[in-house]
N, C-alpha and C. Protein backbone atom coordinates (compact mmCIF):
# COMPACT_ATOMS: atom_id res chain seq x y z
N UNK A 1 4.49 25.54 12.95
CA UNK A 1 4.20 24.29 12.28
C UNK A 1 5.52 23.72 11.76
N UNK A 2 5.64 22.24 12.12
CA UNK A 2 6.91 21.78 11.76
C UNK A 2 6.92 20.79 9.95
N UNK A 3 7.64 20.62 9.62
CA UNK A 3 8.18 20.30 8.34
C UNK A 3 8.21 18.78 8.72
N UNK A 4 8.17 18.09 9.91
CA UNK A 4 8.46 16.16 10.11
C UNK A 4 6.94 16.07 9.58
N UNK A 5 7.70 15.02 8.86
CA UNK A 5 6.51 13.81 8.36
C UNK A 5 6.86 12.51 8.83
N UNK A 6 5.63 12.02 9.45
CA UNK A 6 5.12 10.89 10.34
C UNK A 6 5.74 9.86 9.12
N UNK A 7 6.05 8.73 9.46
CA UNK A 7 6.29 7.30 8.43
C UNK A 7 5.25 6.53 8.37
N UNK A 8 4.66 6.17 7.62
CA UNK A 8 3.52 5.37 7.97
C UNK A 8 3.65 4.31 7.94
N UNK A 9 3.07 3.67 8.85
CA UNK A 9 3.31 1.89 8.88
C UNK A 9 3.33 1.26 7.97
N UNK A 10 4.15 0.20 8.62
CA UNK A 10 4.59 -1.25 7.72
C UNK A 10 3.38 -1.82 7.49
N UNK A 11 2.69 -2.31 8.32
CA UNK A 11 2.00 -3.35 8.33
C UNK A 11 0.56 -2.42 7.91
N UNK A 12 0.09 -1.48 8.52
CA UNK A 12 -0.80 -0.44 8.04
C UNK A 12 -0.68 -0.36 6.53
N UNK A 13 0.22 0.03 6.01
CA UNK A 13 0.37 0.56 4.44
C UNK A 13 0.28 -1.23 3.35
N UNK A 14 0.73 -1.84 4.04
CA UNK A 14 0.29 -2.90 3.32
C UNK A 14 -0.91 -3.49 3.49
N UNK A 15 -2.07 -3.55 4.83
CA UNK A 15 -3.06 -3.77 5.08
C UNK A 15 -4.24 -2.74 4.37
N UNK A 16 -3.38 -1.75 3.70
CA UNK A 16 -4.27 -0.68 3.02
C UNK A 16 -4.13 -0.96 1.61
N UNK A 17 -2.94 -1.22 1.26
CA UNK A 17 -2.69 -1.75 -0.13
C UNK A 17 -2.28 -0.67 -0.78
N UNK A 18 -1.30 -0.22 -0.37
CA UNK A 18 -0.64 1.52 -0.33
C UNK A 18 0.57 1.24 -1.05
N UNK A 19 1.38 2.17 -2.11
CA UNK A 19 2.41 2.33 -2.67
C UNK A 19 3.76 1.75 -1.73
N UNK A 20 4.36 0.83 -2.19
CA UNK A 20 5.32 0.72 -0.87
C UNK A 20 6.45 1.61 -0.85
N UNK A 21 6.60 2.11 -2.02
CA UNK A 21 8.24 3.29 -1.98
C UNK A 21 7.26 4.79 -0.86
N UNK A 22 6.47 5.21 -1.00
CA UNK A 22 6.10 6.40 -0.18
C UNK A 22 4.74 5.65 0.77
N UNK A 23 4.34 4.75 0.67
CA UNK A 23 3.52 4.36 1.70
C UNK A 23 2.03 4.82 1.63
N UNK A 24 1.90 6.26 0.90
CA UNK A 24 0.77 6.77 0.98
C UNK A 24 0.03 6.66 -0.60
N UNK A 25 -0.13 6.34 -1.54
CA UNK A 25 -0.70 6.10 -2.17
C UNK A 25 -1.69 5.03 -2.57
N UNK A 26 -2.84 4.77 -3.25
CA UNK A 26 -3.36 3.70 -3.69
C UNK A 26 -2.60 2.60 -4.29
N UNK A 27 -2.41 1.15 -4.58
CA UNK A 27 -2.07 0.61 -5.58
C UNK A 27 -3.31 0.03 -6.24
N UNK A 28 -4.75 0.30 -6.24
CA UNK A 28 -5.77 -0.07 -6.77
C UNK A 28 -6.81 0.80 -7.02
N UNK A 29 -6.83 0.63 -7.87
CA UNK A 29 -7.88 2.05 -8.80
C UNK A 29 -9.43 1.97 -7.73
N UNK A 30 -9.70 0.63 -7.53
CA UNK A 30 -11.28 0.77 -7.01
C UNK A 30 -10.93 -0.49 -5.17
N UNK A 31 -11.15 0.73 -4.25
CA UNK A 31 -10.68 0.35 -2.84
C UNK A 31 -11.59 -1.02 -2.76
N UNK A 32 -12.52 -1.60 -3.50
CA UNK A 32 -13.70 -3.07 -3.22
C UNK A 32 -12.62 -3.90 -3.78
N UNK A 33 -11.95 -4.79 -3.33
CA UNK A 33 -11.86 -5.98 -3.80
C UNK A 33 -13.14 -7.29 -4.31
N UNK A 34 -14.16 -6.71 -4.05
CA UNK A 34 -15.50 -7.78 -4.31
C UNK A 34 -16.15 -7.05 -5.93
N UNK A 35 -15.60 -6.01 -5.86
CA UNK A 35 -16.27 -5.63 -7.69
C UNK A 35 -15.23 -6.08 -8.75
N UNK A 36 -15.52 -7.65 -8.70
CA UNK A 36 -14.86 -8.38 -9.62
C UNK A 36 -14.53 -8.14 -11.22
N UNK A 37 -14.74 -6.93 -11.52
CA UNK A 37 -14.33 -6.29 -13.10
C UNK A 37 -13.24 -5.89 -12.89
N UNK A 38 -12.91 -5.39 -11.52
CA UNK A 38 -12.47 -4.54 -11.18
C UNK A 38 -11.41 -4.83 -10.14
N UNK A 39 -11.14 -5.94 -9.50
CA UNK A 39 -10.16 -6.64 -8.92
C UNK A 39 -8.93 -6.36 -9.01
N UNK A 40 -8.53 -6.67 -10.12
CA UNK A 40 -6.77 -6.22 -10.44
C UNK A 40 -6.66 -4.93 -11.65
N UNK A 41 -8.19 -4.37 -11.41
CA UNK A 41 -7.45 -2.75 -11.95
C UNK A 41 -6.87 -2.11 -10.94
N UNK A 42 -5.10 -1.91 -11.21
CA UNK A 42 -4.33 -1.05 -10.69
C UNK A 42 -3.83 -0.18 -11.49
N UNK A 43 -3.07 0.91 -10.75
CA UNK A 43 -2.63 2.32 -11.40
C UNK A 43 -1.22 1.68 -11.97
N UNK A 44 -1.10 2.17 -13.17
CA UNK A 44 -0.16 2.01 -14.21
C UNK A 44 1.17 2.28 -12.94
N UNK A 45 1.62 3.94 -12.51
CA UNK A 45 2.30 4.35 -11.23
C UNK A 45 1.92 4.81 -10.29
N UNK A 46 2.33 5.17 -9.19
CA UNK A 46 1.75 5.59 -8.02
C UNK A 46 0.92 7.18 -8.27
N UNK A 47 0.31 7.62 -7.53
CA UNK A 47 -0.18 8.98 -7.78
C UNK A 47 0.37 10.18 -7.36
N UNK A 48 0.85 9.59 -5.87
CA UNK A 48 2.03 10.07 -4.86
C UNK A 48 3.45 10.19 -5.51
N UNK A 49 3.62 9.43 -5.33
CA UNK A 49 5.49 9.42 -5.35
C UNK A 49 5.86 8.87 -7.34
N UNK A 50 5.11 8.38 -7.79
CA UNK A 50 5.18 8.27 -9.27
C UNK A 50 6.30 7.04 -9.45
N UNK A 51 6.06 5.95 -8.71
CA UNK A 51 6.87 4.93 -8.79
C UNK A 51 5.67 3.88 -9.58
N UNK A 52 6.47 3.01 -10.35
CA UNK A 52 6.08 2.48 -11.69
C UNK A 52 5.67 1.02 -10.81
N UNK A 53 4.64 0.23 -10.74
CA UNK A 53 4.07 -0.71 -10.28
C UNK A 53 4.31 -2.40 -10.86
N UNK A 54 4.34 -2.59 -12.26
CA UNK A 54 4.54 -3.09 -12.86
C UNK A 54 5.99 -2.72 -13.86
N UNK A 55 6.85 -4.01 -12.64
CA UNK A 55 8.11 -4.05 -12.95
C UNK A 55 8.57 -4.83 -13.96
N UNK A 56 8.43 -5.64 -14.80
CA UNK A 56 8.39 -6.33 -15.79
C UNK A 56 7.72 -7.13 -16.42
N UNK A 57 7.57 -7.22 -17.85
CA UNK A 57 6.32 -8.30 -18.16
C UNK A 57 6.75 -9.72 -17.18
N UNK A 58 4.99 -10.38 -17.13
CA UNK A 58 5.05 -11.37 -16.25
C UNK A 58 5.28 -11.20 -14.53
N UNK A 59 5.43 -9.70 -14.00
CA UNK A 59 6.03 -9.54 -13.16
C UNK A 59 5.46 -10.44 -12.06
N UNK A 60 3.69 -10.56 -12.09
CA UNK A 60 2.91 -10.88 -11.43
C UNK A 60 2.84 -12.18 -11.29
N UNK A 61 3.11 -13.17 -12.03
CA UNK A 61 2.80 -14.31 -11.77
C UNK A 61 3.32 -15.37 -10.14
N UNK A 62 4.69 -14.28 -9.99
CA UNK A 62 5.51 -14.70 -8.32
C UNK A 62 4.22 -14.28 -7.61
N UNK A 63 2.78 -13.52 -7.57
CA UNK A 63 2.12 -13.53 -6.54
C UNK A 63 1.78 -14.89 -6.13
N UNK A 64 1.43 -16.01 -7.25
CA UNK A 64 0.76 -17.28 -6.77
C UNK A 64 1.64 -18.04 -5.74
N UNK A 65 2.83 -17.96 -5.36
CA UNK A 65 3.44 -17.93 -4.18
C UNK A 65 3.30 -17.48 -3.06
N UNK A 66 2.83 -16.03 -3.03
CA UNK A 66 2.20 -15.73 -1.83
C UNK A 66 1.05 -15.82 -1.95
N UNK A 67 0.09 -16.10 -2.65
CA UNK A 67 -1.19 -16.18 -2.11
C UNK A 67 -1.30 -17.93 -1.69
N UNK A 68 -0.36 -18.38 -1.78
CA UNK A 68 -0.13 -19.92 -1.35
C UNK A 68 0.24 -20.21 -0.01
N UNK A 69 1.22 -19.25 0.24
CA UNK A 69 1.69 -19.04 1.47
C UNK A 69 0.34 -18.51 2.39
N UNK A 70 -0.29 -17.87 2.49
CA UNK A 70 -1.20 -17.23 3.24
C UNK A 70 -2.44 -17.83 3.12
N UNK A 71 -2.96 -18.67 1.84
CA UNK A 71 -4.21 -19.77 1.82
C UNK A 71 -3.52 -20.73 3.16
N UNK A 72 -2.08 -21.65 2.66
CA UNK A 72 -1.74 -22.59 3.79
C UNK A 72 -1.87 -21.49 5.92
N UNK A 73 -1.07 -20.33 5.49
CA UNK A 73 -1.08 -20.07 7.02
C UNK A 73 -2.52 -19.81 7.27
N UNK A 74 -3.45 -19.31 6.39
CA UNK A 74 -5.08 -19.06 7.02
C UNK A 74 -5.48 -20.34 7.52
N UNK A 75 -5.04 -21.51 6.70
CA UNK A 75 -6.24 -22.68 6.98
C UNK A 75 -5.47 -23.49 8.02
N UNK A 76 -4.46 -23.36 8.27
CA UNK A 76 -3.66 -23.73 9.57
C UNK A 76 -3.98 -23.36 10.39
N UNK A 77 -4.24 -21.95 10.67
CA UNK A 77 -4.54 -21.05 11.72
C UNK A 77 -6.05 -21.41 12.00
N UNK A 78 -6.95 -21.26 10.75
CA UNK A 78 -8.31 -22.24 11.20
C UNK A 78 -8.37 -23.66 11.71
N UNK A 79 -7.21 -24.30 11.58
CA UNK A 79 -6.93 -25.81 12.06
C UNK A 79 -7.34 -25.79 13.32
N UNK A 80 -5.95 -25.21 13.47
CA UNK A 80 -5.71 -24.79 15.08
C UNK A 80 -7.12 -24.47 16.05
N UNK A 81 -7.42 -23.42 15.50
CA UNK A 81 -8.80 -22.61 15.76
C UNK A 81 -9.63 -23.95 15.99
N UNK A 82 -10.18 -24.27 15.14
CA UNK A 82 -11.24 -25.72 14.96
C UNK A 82 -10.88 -26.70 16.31
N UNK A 83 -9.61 -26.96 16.40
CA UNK A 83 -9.29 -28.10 16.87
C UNK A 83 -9.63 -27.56 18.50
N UNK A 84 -8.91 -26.26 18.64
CA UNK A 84 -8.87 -25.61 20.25
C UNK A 84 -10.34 -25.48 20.30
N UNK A 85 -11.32 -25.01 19.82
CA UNK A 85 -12.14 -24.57 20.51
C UNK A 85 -13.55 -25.54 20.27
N UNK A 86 -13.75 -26.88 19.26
CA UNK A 86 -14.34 -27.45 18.82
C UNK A 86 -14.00 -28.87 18.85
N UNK A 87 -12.91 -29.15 18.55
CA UNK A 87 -12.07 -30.44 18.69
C UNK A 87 -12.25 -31.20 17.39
N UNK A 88 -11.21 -32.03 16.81
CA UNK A 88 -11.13 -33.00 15.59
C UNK A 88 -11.26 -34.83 16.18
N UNK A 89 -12.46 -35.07 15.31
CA UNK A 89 -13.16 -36.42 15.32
C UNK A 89 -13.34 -36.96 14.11
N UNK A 90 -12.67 -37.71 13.51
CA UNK A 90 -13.59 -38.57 12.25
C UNK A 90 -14.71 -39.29 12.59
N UNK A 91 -14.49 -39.54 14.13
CA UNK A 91 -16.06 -40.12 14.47
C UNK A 91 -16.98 -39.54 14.08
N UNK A 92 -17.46 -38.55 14.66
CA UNK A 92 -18.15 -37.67 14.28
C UNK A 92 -18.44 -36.41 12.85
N UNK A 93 -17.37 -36.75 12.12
CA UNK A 93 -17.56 -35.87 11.02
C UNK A 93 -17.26 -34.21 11.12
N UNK A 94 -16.58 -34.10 12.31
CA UNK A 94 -16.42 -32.42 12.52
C UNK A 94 -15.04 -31.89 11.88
N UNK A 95 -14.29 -33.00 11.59
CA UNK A 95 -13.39 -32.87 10.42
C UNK A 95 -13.36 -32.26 9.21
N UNK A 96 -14.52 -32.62 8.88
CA UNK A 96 -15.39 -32.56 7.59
C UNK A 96 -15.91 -31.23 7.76
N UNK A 97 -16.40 -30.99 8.89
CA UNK A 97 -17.14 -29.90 8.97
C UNK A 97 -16.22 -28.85 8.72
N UNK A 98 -14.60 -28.60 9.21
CA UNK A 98 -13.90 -27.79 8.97
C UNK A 98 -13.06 -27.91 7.49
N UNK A 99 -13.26 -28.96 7.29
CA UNK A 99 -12.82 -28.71 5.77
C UNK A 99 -13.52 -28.33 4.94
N UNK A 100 -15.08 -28.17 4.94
CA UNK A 100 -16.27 -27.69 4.33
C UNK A 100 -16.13 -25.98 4.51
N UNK A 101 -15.96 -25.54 5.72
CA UNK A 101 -15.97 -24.38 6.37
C UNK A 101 -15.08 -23.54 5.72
N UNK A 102 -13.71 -24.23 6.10
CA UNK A 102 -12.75 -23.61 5.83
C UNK A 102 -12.39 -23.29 4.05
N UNK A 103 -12.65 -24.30 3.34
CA UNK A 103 -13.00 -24.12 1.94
C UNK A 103 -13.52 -23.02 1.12
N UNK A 104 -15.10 -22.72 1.89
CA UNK A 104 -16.28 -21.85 1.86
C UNK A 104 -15.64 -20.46 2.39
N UNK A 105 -15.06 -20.13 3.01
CA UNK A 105 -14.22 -18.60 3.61
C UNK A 105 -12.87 -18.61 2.39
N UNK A 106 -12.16 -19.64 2.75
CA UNK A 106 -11.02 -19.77 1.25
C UNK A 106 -11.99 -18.71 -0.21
N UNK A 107 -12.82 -19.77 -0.62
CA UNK A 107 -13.11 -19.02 -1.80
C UNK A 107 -13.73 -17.58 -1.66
N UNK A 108 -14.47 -17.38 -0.28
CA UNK A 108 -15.04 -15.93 -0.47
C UNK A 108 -13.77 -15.00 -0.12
N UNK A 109 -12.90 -14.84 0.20
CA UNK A 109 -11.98 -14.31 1.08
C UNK A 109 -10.88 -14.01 -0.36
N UNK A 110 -10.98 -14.66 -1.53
CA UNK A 110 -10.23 -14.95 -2.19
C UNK A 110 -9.95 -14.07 -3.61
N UNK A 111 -11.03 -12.89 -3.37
CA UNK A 111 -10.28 -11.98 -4.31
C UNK A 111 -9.73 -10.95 -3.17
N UNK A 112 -9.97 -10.91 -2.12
CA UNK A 112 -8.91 -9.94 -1.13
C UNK A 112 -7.48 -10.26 -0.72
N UNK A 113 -7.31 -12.01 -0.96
CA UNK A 113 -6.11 -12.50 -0.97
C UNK A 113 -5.55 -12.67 -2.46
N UNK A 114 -5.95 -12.27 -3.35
CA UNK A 114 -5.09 -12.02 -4.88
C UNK A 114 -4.52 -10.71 -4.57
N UNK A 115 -5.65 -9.85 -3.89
CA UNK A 115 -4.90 -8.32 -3.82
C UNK A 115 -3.55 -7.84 -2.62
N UNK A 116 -3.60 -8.37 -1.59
CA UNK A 116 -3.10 -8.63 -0.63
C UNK A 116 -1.67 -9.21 -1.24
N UNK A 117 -1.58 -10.48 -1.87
CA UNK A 117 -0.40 -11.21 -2.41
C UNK A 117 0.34 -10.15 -3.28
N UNK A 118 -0.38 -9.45 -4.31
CA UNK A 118 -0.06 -8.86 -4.99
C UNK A 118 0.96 -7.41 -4.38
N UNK A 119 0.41 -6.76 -3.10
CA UNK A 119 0.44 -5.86 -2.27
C UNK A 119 2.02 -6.24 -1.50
N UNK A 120 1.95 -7.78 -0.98
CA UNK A 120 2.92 -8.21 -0.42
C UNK A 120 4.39 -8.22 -1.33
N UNK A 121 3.95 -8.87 -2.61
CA UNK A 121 4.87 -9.10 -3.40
C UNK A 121 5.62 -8.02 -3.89
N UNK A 122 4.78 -7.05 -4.35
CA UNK A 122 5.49 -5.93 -4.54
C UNK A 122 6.29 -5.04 -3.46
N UNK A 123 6.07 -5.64 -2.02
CA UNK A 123 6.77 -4.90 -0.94
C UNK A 123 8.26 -5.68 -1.29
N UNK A 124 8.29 -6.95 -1.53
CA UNK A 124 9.23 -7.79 -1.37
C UNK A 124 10.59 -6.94 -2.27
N UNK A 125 9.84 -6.03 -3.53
CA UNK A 125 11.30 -5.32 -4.37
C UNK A 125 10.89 -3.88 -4.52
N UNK A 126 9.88 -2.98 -3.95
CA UNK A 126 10.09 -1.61 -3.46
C UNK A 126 10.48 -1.16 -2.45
N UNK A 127 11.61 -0.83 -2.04
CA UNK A 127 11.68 -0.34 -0.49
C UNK A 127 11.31 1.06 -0.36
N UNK A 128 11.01 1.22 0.92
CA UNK A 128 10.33 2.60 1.29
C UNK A 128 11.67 3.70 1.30
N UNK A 129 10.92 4.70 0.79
CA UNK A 129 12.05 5.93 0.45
C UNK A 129 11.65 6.94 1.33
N UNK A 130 11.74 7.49 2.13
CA UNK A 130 11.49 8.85 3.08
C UNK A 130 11.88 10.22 2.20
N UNK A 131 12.99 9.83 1.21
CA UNK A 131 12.69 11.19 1.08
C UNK A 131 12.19 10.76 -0.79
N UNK A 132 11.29 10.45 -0.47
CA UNK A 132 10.16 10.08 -1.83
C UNK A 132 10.01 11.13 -2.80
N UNK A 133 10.02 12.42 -2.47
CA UNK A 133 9.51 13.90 -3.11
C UNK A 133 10.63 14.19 -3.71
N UNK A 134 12.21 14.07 -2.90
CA UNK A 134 13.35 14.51 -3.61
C UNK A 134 13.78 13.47 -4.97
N UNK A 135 13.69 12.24 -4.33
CA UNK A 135 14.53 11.10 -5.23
C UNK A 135 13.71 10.49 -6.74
N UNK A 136 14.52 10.34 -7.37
CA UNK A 136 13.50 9.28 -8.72
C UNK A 136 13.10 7.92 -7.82
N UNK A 137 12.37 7.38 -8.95
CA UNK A 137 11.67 6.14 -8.37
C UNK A 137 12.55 5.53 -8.78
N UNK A 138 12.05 4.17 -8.43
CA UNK A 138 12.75 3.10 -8.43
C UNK A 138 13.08 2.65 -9.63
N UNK A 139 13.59 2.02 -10.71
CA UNK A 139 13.59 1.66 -12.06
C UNK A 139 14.33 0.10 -12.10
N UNK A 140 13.31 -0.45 -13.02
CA UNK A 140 14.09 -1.62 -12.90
C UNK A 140 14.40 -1.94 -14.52
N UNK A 141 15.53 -2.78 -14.53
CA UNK A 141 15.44 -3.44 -16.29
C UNK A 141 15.12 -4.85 -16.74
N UNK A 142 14.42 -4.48 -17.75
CA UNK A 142 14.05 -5.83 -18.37
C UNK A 142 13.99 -6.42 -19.89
């Protein structure tokens, strides 16, 4: 039996909502984003690697940037979508229909994209550490 440990994905570990310095941990106490008490309860630090989550007061508020970024690329991408496979008419009101649509998924979709932003943002100033077990965490000042 060998001693290599696999890296776990980029895009995996953030689609899981995983510690970004070791990849394998939770960053959310309860895996439902829809049990709205319970939305942005996260772990104080990781459980894994013991890196501290909340990097300074206010740290969070840079998420409303990315969850801005990714409301605009979703409803673009539904544009697109709408337009290719349905087509855009003010004649007809199917305009409407995708701005109704697309609205209605926006808001349901929209405590998984607070968590997601949040997930992203914090990738943006943890980088992944491989050797996670030997090193301290990350520390920031404020």
């Amino acid at each position: 039996m060998s001693d290599i440990k696999t890296t776990p994905n980029y895009l995996m570990s953030i689609a899981g909502m995983k510690c970004p310095r070791c990849r394998r941990g939770p960053l959310f106490k309860d895996p439902n984003a829809y049990h709205f008490k319970q939305t942005f309860n996260m772990y104080e630090t990781c459980e894994v690697c013991n890196q501290k989550f909340n990097m300074e007061p206010g740290f969070w508020y840079g998420t409303g940037y990315v969850s801005y970024a990714l409301t605009v690329a979703f409803s673009v991408s539904s544009f697109i979508a709408w337009w290719v496979l349905i087509g855009v008419s003010f004649n007809d009101n199917r305009v409407f229909w995708w701005l109704g649509i697309n609205a209605t998924l926006l808001i349901l979709l929209q405590p998984w994209l607070m968590r997601i932003s949040r997930t992203i943002y914090l990738y943006f100033f943890v980088k992944y550490d491989p050797d996670y077990e030997k090193t301290e965490p990350q520390e920031f000042d404020y």
